[in-house]
Protein backbone atom coordinates (compact mmCIF):
# COMPACT_ATOMS: atom_id res chain seq x y z
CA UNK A 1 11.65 -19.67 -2.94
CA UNK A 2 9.63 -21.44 -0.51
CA UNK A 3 11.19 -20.19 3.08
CA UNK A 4 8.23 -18.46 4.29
CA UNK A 5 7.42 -18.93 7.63
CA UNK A 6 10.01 -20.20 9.58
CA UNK A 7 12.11 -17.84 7.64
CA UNK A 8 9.78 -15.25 9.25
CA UNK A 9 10.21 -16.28 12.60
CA UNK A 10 14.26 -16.39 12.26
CA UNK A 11 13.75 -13.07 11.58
CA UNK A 12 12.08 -11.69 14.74
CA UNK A 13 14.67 -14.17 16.51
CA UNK A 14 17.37 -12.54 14.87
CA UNK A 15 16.01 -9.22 15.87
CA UNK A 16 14.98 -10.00 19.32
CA UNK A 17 18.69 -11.49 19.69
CA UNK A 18 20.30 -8.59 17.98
CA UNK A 19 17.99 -5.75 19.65
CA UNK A 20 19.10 -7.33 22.85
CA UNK A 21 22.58 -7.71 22.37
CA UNK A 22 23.22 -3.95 21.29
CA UNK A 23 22.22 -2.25 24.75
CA UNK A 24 24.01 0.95 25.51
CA UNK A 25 24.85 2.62 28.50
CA UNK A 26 22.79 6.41 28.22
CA UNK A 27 26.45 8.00 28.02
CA UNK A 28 27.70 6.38 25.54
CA UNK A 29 28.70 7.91 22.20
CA UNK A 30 30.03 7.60 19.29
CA UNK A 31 33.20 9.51 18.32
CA UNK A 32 31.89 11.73 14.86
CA UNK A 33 35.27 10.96 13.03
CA UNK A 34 33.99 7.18 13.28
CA UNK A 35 30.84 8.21 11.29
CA UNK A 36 32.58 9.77 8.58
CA UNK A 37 33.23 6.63 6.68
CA UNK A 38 29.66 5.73 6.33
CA UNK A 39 27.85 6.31 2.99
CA UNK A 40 24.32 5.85 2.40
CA UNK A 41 23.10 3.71 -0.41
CA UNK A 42 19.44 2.08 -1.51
CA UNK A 43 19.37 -1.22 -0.61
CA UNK A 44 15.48 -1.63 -0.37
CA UNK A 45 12.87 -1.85 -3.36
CA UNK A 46 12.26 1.46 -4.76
CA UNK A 47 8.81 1.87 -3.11
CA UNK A 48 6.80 4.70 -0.99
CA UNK A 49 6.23 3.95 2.30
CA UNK A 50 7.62 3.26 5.44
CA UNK A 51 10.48 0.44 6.65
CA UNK A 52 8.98 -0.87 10.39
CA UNK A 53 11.79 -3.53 10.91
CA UNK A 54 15.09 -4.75 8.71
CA UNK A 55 17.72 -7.25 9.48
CA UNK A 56 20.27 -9.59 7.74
CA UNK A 57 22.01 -12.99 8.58
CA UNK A 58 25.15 -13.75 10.22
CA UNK A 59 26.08 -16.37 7.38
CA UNK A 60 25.11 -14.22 4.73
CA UNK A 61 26.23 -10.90 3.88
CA UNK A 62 24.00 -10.27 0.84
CA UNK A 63 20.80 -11.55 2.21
CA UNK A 64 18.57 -9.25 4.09
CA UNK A 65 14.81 -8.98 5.48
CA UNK A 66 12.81 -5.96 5.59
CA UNK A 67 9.30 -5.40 6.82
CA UNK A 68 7.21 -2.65 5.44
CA UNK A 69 3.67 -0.94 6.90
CA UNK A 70 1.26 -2.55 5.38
CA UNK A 71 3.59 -4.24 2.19
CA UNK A 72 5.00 -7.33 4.02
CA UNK A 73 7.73 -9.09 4.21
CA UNK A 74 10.30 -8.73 1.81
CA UNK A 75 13.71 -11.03 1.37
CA UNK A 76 17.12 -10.47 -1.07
CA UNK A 77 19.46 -12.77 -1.22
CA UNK A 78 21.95 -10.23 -3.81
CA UNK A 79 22.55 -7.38 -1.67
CA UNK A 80 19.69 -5.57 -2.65
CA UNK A 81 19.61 -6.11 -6.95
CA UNK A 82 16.31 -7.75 -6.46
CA UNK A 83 13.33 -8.51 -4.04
CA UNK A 84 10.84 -11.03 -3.09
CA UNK A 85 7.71 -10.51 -1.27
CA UNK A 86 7.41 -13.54 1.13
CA UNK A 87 4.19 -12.78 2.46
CA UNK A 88 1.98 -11.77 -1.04
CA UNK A 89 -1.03 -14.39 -0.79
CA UNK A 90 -0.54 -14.91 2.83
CA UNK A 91 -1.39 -11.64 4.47
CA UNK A 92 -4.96 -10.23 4.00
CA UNK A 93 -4.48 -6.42 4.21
């Protein structure tokens, strides 16, 4: 897997895009019935720690990008199975 870091910066595109696109007018809510649907489920590595950013692509619905405090930048391609740490070697913390 050799995306690294132009993979990276589609990411905080994809963000910055996304972020942007999602504004809300301070009024606005969301009905509770709407919410009842939703179940949580793990879809990070099983780590301590906190998540700072996460985000997915349009194209593909079992790829996602999550970026940890002070763990990097991690990628999955299968919905979550499995994870790869894009930036081990390339950030010095």
């Amino acid at each position: 897997m050799s995306r690294g870091i132009p993979l990276l910066a589609a990411f905080a595109l994809t963000l910055c895009a996304a972020l942007s696109a999602q504004e809300r007018t301070p009024d606005e809510t969301v009905h509770p019935d709407l919410l009842e649907a939703f179940e949580y489920r793990l879809v990070g590595p099983y780590r301590g720690g906190r998540v700072t950013a996460g985000g997915g692509f349009a194209d593909d619905a079992h790829a996602y990008l999550m970026g940890t405090t002070g763990g990097g930048v991690w990628l999955t391609e299968d919905a979550g199975e499995t994870w790869t740490n894009l930036t081990d070697d390339f950030l010095d913390v």
